[in-house]
PDB file of N, CA and C in Angstrom:
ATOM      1  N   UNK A   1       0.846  -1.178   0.000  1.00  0.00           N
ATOM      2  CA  UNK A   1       0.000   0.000   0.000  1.00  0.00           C
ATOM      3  C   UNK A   1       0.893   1.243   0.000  1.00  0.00           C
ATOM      4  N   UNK A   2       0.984   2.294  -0.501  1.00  0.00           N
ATOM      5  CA  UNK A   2       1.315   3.369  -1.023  1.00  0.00           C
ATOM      6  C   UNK A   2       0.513   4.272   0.101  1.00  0.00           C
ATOM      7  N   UNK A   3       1.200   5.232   0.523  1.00  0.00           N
ATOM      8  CA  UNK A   3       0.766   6.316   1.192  1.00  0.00           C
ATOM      9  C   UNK A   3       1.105   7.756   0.192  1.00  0.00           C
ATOM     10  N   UNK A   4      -0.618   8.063   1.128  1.00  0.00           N
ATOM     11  CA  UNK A   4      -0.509   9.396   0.082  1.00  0.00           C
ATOM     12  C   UNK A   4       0.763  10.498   0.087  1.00  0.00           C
ATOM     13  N   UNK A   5       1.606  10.831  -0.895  1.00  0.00           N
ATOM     14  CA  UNK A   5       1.782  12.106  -0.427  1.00  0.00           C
ATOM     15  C   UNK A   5       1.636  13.661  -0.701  1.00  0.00           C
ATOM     16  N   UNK A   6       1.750  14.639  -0.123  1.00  0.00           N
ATOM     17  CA  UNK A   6       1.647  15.873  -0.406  1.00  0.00           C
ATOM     18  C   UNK A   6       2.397  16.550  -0.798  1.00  0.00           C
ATOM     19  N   UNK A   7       2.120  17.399  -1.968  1.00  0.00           N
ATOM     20  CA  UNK A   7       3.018  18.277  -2.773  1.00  0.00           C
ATOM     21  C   UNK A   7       1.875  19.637  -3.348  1.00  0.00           C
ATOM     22  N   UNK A   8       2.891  20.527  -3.249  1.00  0.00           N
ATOM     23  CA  UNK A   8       2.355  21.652  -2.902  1.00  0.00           C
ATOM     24  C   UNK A   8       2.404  22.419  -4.396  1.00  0.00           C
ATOM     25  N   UNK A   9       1.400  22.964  -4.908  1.00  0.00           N
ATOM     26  CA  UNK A   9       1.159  23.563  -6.119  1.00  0.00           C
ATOM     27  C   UNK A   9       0.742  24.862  -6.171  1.00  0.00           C
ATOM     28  N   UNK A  10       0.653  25.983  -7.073  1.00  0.00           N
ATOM     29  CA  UNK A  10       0.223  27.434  -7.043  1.00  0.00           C
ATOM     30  C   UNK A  10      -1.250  27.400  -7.289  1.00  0.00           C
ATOM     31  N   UNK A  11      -1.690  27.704  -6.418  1.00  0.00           N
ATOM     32  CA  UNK A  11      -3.556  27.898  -6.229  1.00  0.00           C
ATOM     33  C   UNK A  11      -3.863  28.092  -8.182  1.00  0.00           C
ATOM     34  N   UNK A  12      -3.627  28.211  -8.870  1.00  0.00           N
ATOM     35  CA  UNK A  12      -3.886  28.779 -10.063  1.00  0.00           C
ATOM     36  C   UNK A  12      -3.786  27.680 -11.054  1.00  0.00           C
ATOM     37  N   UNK A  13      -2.568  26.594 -10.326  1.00  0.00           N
ATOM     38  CA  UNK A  13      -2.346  25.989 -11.324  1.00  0.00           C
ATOM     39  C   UNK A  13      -3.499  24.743 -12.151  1.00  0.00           C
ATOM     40  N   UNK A  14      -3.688  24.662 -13.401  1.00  0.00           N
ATOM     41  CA  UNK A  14      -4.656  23.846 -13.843  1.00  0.00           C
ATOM     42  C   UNK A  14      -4.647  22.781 -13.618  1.00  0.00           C
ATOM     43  N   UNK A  15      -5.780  21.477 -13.491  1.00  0.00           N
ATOM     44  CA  UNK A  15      -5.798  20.393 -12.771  1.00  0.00           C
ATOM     45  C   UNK A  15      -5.300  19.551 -13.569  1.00  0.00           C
ATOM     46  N   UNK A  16      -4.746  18.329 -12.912  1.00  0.00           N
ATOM     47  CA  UNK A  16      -4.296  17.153 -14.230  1.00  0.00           C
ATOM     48  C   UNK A  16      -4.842  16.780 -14.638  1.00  0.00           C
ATOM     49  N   UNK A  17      -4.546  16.683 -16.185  1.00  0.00           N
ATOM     50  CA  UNK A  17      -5.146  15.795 -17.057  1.00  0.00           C
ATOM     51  C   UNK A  17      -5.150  14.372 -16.823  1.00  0.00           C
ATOM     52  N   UNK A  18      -5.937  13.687 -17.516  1.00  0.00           N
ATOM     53  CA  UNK A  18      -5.714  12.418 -17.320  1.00  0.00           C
ATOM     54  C   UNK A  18      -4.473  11.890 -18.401  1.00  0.00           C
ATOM     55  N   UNK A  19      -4.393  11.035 -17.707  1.00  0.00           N
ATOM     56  CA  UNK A  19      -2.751  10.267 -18.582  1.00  0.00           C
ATOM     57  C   UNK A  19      -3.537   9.941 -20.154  1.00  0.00           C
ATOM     58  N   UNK A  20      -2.404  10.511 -20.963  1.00  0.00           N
ATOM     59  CA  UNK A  20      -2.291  10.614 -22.156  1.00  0.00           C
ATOM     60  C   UNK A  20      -3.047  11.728 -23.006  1.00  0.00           C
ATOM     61  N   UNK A  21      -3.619  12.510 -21.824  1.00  0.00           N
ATOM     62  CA  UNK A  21      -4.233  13.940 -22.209  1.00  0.00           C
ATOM     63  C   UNK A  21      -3.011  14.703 -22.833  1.00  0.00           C
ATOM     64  N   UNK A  22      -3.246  15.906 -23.262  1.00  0.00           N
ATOM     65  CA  UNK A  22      -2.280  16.485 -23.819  1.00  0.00           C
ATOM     66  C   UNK A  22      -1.737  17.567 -22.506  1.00  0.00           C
ATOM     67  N   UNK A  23      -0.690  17.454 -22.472  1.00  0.00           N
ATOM     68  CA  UNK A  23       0.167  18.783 -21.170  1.00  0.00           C
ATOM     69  C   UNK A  23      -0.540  19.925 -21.210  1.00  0.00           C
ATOM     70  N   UNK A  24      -0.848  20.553 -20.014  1.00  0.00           N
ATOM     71  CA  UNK A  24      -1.570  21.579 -19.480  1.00  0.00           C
ATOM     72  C   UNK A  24      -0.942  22.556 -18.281  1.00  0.00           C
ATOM     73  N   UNK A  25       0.490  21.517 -18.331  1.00  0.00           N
ATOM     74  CA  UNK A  25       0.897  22.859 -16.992  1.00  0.00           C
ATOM     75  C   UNK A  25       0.812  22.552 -15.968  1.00  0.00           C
ATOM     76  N   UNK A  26       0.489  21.030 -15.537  1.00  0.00           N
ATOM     77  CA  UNK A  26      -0.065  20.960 -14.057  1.00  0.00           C
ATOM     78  C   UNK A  26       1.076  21.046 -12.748  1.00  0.00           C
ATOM     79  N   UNK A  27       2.010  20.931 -12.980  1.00  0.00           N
ATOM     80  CA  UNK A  27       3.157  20.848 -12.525  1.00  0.00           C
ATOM     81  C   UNK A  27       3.077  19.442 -11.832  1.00  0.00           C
ATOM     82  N   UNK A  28       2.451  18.570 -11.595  1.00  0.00           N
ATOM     83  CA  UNK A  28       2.054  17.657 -10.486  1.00  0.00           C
ATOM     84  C   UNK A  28       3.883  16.406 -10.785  1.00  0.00           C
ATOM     85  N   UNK A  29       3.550  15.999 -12.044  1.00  0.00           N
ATOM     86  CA  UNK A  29       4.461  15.068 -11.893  1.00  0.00           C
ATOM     87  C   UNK A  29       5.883  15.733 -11.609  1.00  0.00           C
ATOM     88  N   UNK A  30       6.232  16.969 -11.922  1.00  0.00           N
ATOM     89  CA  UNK A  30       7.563  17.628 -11.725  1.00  0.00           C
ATOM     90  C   UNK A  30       7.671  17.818 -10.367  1.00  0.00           C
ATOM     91  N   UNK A  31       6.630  18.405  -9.751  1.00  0.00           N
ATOM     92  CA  UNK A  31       6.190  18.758  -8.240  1.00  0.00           C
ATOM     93  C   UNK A  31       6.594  17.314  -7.220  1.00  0.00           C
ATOM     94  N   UNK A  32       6.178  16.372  -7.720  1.00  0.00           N
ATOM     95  CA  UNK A  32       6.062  14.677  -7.096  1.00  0.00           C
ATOM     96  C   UNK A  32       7.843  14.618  -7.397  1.00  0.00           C
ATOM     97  N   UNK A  33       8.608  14.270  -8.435  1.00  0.00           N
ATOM     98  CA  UNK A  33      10.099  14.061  -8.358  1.00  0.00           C
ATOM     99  C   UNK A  33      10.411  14.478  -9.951  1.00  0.00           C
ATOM    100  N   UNK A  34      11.558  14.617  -9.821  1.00  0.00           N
ATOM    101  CA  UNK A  34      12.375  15.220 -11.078  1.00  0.00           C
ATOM    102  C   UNK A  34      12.534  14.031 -12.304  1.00  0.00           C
ATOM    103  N   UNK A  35      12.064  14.242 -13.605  1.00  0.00           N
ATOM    104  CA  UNK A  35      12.592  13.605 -14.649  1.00  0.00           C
ATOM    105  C   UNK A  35      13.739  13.434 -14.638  1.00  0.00           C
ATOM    106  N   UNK A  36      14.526  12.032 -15.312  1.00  0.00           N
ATOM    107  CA  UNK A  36      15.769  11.719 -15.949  1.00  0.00           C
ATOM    108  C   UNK A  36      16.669  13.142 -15.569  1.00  0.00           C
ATOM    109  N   UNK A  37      15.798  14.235 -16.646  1.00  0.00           N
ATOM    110  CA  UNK A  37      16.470  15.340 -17.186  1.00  0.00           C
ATOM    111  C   UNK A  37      16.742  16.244 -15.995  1.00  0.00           C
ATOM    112  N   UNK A  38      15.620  16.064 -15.108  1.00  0.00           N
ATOM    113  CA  UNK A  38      16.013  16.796 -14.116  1.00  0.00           C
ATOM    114  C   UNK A  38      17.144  16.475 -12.952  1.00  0.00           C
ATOM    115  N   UNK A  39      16.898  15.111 -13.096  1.00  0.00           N
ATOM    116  CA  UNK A  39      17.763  14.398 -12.408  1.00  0.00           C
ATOM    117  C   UNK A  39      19.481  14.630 -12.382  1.00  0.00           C
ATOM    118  N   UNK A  40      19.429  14.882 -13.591  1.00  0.00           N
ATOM    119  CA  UNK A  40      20.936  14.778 -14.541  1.00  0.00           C
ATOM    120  C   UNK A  40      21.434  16.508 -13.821  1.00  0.00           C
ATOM    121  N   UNK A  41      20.694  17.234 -14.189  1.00  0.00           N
ATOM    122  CA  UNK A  41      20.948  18.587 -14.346  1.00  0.00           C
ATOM    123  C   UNK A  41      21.023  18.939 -13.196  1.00  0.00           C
ATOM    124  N   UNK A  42      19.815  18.685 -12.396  1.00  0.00           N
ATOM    125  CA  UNK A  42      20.041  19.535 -10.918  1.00  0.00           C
ATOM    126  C   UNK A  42      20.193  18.710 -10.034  1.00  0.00           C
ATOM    127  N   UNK A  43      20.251  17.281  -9.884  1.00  0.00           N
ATOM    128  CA  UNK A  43      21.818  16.174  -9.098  1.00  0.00           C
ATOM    129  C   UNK A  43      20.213  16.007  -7.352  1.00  0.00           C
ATOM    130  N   UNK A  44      19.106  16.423  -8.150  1.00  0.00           N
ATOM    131  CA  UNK A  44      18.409  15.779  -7.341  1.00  0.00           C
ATOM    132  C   UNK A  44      17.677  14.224  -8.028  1.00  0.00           C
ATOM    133  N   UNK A  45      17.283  13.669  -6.968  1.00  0.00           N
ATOM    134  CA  UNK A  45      16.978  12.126  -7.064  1.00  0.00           C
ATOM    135  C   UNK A  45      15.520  12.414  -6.472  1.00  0.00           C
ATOM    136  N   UNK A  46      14.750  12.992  -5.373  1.00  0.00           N
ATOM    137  CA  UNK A  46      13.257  12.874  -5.300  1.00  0.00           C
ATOM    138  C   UNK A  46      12.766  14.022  -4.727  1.00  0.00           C
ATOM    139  N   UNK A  47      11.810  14.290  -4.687  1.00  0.00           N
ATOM    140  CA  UNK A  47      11.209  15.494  -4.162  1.00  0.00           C
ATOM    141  C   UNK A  47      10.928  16.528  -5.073  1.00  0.00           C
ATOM    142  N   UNK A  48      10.733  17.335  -5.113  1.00  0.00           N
ATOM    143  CA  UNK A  48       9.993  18.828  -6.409  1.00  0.00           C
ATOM    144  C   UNK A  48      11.494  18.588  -6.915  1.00  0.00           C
ATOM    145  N   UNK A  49      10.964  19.052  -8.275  1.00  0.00           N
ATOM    146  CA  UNK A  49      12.204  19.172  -9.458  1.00  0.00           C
ATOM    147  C   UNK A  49      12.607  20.849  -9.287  1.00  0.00           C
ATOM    148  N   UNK A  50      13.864  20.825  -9.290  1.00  0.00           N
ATOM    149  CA  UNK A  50      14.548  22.298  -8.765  1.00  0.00           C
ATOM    150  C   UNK A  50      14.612  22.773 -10.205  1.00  0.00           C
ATOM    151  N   UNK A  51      14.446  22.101 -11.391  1.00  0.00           N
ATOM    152  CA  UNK A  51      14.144  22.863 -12.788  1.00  0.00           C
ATOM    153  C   UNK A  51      12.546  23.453 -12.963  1.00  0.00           C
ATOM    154  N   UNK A  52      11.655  22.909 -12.230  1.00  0.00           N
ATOM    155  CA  UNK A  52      10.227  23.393 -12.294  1.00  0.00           C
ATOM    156  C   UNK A  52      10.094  24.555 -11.665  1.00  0.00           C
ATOM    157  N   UNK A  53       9.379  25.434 -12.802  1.00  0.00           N
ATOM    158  CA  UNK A  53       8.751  26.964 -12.858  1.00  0.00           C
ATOM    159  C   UNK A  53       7.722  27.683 -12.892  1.00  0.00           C
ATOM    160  N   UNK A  54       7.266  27.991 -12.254  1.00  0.00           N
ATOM    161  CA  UNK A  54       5.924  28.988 -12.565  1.00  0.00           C
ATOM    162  C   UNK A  54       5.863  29.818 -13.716  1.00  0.00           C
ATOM    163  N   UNK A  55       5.177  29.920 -14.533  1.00  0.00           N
ATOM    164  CA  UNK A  55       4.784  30.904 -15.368  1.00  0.00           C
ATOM    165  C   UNK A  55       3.739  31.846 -15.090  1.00  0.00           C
ATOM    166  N   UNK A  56       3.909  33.097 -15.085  1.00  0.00           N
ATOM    167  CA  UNK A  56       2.641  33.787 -14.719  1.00  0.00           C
ATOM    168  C   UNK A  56       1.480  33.763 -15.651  1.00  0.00           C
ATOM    169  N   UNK A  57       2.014  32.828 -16.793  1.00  0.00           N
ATOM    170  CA  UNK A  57       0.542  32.614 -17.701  1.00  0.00           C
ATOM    171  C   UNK A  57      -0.410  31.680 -16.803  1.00  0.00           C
ATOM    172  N   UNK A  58      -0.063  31.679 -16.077  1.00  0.00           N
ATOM    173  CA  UNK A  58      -1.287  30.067 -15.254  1.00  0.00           C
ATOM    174  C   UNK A  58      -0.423  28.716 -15.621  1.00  0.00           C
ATOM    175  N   UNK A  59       0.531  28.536 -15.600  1.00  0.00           N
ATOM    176  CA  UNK A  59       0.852  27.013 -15.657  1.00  0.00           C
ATOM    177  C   UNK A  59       2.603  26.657 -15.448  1.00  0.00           C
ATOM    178  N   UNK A  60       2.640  25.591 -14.956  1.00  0.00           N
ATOM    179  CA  UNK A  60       4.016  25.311 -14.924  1.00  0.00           C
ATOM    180  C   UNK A  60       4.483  24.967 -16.123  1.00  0.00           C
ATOM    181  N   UNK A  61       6.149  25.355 -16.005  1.00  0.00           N
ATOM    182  CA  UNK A  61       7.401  24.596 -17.066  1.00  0.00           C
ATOM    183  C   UNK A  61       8.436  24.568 -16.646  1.00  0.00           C
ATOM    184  N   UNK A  62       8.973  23.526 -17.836  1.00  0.00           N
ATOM    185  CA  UNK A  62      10.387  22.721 -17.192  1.00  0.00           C
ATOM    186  C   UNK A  62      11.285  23.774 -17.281  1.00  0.00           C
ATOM    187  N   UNK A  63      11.846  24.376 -16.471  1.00  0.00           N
ATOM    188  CA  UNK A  63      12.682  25.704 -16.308  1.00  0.00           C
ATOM    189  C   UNK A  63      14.115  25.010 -18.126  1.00  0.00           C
ATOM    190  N   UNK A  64      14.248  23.942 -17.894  1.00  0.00           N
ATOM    191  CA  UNK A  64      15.370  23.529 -19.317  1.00  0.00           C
ATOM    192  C   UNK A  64      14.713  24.246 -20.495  1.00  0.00           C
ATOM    193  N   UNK A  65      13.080  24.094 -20.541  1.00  0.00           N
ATOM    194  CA  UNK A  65      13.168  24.468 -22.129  1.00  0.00           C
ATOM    195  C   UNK A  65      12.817  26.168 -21.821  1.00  0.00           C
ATOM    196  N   UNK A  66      12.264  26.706 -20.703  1.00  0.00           N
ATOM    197  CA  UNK A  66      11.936  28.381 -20.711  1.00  0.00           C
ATOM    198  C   UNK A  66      12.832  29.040 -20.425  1.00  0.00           C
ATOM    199  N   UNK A  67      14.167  28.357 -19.769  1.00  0.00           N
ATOM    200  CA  UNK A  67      14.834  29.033 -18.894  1.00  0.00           C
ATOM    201  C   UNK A  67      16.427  28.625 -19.022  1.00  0.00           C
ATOM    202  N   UNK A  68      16.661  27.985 -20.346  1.00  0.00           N
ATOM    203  CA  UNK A  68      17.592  26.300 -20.354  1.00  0.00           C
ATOM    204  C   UNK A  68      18.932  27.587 -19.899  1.00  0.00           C
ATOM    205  N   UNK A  69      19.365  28.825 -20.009  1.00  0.00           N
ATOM    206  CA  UNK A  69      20.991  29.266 -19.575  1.00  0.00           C
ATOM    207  C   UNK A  69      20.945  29.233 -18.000  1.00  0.00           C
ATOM    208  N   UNK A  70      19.796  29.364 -17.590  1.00  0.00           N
ATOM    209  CA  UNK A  70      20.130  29.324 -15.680  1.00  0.00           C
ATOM    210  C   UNK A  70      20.454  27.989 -15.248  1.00  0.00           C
ATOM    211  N   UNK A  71      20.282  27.197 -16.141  1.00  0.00           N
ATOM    212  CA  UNK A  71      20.856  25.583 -15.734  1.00  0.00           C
ATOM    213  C   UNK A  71      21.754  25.092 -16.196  1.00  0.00           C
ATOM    214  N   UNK A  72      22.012  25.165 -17.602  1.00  0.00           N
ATOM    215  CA  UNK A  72      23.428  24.784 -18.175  1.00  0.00           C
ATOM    216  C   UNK A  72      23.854  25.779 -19.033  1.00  0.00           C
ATOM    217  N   UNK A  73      24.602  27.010 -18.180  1.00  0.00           N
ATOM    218  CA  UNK A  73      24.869  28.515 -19.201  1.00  0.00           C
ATOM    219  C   UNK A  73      25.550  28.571 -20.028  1.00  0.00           C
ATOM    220  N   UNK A  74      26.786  27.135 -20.062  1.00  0.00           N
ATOM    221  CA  UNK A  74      27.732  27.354 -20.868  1.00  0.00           C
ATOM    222  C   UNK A  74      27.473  26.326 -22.397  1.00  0.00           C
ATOM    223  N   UNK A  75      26.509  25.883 -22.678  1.00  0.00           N
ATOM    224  CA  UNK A  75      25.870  25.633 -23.527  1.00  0.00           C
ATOM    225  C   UNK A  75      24.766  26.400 -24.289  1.00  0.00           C
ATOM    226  N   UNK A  76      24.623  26.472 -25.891  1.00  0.00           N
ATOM    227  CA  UNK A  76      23.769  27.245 -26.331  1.00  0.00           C
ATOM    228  C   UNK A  76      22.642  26.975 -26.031  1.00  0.00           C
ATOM    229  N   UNK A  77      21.702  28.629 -25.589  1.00  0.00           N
ATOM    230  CA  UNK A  77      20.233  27.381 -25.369  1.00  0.00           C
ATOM    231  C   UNK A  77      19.587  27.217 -26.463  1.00  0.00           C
ATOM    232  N   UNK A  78      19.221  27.332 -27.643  1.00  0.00           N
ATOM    233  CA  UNK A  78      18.573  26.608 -28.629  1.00  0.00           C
ATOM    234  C   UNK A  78      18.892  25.132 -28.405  1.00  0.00           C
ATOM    235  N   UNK A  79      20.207  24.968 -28.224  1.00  0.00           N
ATOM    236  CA  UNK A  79      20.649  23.825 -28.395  1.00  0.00           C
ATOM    237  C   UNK A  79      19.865  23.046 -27.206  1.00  0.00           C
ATOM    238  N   UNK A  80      20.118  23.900 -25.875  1.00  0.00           N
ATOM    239  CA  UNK A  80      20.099  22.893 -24.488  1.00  0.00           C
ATOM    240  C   UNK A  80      18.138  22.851 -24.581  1.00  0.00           C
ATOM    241  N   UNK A  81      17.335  23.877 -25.210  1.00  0.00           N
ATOM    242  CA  UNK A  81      15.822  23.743 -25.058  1.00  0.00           C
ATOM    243  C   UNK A  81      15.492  22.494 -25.524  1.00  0.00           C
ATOM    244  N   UNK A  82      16.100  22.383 -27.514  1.00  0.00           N
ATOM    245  CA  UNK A  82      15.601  21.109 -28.209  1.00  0.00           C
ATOM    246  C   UNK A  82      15.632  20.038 -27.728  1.00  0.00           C
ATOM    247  N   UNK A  83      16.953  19.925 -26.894  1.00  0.00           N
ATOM    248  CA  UNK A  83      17.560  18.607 -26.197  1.00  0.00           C
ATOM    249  C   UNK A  83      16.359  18.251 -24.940  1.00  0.00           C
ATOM    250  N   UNK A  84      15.868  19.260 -24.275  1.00  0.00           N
ATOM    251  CA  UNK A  84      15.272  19.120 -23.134  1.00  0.00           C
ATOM    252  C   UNK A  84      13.869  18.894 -23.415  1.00  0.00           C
ATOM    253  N   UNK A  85      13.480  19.795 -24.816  1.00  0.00           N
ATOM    254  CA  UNK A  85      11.777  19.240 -25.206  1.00  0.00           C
ATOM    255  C   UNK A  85      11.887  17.663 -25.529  1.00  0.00           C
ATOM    256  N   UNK A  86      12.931  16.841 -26.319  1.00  0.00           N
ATOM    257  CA  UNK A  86      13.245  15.888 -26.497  1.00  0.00           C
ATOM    258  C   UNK A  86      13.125  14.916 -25.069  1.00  0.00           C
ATOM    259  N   UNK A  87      13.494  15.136 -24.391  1.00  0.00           N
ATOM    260  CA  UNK A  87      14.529  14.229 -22.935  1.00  0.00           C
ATOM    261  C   UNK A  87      13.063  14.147 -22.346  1.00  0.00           C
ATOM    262  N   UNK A  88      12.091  14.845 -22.722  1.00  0.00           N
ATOM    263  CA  UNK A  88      10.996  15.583 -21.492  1.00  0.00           C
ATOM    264  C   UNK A  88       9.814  14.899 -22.008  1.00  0.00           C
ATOM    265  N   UNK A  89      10.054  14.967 -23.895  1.00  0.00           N
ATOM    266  CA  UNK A  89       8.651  13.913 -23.960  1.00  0.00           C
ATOM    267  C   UNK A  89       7.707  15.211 -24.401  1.00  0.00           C
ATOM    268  N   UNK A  90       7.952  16.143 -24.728  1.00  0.00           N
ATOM    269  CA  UNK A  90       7.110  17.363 -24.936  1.00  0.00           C
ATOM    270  C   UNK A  90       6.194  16.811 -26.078  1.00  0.00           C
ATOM    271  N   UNK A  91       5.061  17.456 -25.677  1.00  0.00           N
ATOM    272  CA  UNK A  91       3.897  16.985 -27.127  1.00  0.00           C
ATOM    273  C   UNK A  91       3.677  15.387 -27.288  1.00  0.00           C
ATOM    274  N   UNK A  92       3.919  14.664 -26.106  1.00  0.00           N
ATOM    275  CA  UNK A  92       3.450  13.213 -26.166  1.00  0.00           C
ATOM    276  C   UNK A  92       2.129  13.013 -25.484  1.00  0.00           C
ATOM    277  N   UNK A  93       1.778  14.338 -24.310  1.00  0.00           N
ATOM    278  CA  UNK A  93       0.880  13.903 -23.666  1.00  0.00           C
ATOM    279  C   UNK A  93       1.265  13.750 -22.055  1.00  0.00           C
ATOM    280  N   UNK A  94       0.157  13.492 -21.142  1.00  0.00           N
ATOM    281  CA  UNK A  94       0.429  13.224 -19.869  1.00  0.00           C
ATOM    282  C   UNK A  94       1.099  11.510 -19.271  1.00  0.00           C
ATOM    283  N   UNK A  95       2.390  11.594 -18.802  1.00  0.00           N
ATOM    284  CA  UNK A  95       2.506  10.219 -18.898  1.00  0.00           C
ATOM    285  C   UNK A  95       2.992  10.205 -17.747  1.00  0.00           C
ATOM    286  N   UNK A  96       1.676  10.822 -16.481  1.00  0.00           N
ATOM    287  CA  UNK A  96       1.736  10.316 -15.041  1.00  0.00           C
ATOM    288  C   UNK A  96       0.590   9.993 -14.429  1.00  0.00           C
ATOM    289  N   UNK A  97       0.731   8.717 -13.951  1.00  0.00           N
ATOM    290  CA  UNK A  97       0.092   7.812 -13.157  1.00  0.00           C
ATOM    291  C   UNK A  97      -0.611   8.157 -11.803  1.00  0.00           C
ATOM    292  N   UNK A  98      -0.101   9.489 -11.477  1.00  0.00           N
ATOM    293  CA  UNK A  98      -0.373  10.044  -9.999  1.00  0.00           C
ATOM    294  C   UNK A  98      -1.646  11.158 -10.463  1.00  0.00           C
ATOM    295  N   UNK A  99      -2.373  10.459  -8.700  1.00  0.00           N
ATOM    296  CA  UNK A  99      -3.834  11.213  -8.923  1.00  0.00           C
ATOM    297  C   UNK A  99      -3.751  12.344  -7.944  1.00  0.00           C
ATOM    298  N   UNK A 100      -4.226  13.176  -8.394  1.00  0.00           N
ATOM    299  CA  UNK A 100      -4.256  14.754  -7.685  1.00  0.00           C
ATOM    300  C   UNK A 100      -5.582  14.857  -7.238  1.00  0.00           C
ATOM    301  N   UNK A 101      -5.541  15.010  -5.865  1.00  0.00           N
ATOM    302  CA  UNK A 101      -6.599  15.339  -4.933  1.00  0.00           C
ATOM    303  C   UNK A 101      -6.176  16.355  -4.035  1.00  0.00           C
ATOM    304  N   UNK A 102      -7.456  17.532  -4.507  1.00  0.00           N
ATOM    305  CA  UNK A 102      -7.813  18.551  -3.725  1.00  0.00           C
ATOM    306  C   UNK A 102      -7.522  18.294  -2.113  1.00  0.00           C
ATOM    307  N   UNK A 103      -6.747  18.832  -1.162  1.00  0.00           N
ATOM    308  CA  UNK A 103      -6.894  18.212   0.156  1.00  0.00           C
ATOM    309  C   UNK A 103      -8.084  19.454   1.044  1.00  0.00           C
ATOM    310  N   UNK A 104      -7.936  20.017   0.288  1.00  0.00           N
ATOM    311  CA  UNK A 104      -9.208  21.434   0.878  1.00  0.00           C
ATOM    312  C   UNK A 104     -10.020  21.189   0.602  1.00  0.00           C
ATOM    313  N   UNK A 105     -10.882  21.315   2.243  1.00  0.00           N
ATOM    314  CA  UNK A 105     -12.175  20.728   2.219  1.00  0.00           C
ATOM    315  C   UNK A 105     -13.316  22.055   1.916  1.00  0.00           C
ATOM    316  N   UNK A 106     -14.176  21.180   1.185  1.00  0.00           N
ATOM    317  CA  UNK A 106     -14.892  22.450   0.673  1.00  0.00           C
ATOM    318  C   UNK A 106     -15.906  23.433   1.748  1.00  0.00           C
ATOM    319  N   UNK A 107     -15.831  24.413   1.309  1.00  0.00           N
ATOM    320  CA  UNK A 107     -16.404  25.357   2.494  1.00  0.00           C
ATOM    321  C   UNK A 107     -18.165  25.259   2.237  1.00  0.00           C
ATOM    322  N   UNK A 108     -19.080  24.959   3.981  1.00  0.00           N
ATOM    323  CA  UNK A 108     -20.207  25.211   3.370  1.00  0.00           C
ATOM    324  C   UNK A 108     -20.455  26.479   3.987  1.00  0.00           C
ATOM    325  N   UNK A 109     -21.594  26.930   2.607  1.00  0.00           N
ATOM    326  CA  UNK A 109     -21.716  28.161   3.204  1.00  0.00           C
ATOM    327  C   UNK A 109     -23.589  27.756   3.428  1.00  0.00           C
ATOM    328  N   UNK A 110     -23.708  28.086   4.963  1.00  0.00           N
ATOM    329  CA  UNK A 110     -24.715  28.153   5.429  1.00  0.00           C
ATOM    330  C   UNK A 110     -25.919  29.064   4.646  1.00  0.00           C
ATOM    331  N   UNK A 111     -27.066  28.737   4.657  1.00  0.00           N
ATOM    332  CA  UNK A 111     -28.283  29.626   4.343  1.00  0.00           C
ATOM    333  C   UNK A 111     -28.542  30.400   5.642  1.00  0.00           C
ATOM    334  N   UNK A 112     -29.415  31.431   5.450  1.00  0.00           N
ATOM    335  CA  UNK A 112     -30.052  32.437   6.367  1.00  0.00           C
ATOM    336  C   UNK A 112     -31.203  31.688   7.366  1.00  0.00           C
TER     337      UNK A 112
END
C-alpha cells in the first residue's frame, strides 16, 4: 500500500489531465520528483524538481526548455531547449500515473 503524499502547487495551477491527455501545466508530476532530465541537471533524485517553474501565464514549465541558460549557461540554449523538449517527452501527452486530490475541504456556506 502506497501512502498518500503531499506536494504543494500554485492555487492557479490547472488540474491534471488524465494520462495521455495532452500537457496543461499541471506541474504535479515535476512537483512529485524530477525527470531523468532533471535528475541529470540539478543532481536531485526525489522530491519537487529544482528545474520546475511557474509561469505567470497560469501554468508550470520545465525551467530547461523556458529558462535552459540558468541551468546549463555554458551551452547554447537553442541547443540545451531542443535537447530538453526531447529528454521531457514534450507533445506526447500526460505520462503520469499520480492522482491529484484537492486536500481542501470544501467550504459550506450556510443559508439564512
Amino acid at each position: 500500500m502506497t501512502l498518500p503524499r503531499v506536494i504543494l502547487l500554485h492555487e492557479a495551477a490547472p488540474r491534471k489531465p488524465a494520462e495521455g491527455q495532452a500537457c496543461n501545466g499541471c506541474g504535479v508530476c515535476c512537483a512529485a520528483q524530477p525527470c531523468p532530465l532533471g535528475m541529470l541537471v540539478t543532481r536531485r533524485r526525489q522530491g519537487r524538481c529544482a528545474a520546475l517553474r511557474w509561469d505567470p501565464g497560469g501554468r508550470y514549465a520545465c525551467g530547461m526548455v523556458s529558462q535552459p541558460r540558468r541551468f546549463l549557461p555554458w551551452l547554447p540554449a537553442a541547443w540545451t531547449r531542443a535537447v530538453a523538449l526531447r529528454w521531457i517527452a514534450a507533445g506526447r501527452g500526460c505520462d503520469s500515473d499520480l492522482q491529484a486530490v484537492d486536500p481542501t475541504p470544501q467550504r459550506r456556506v450556510q443559508q439564512p
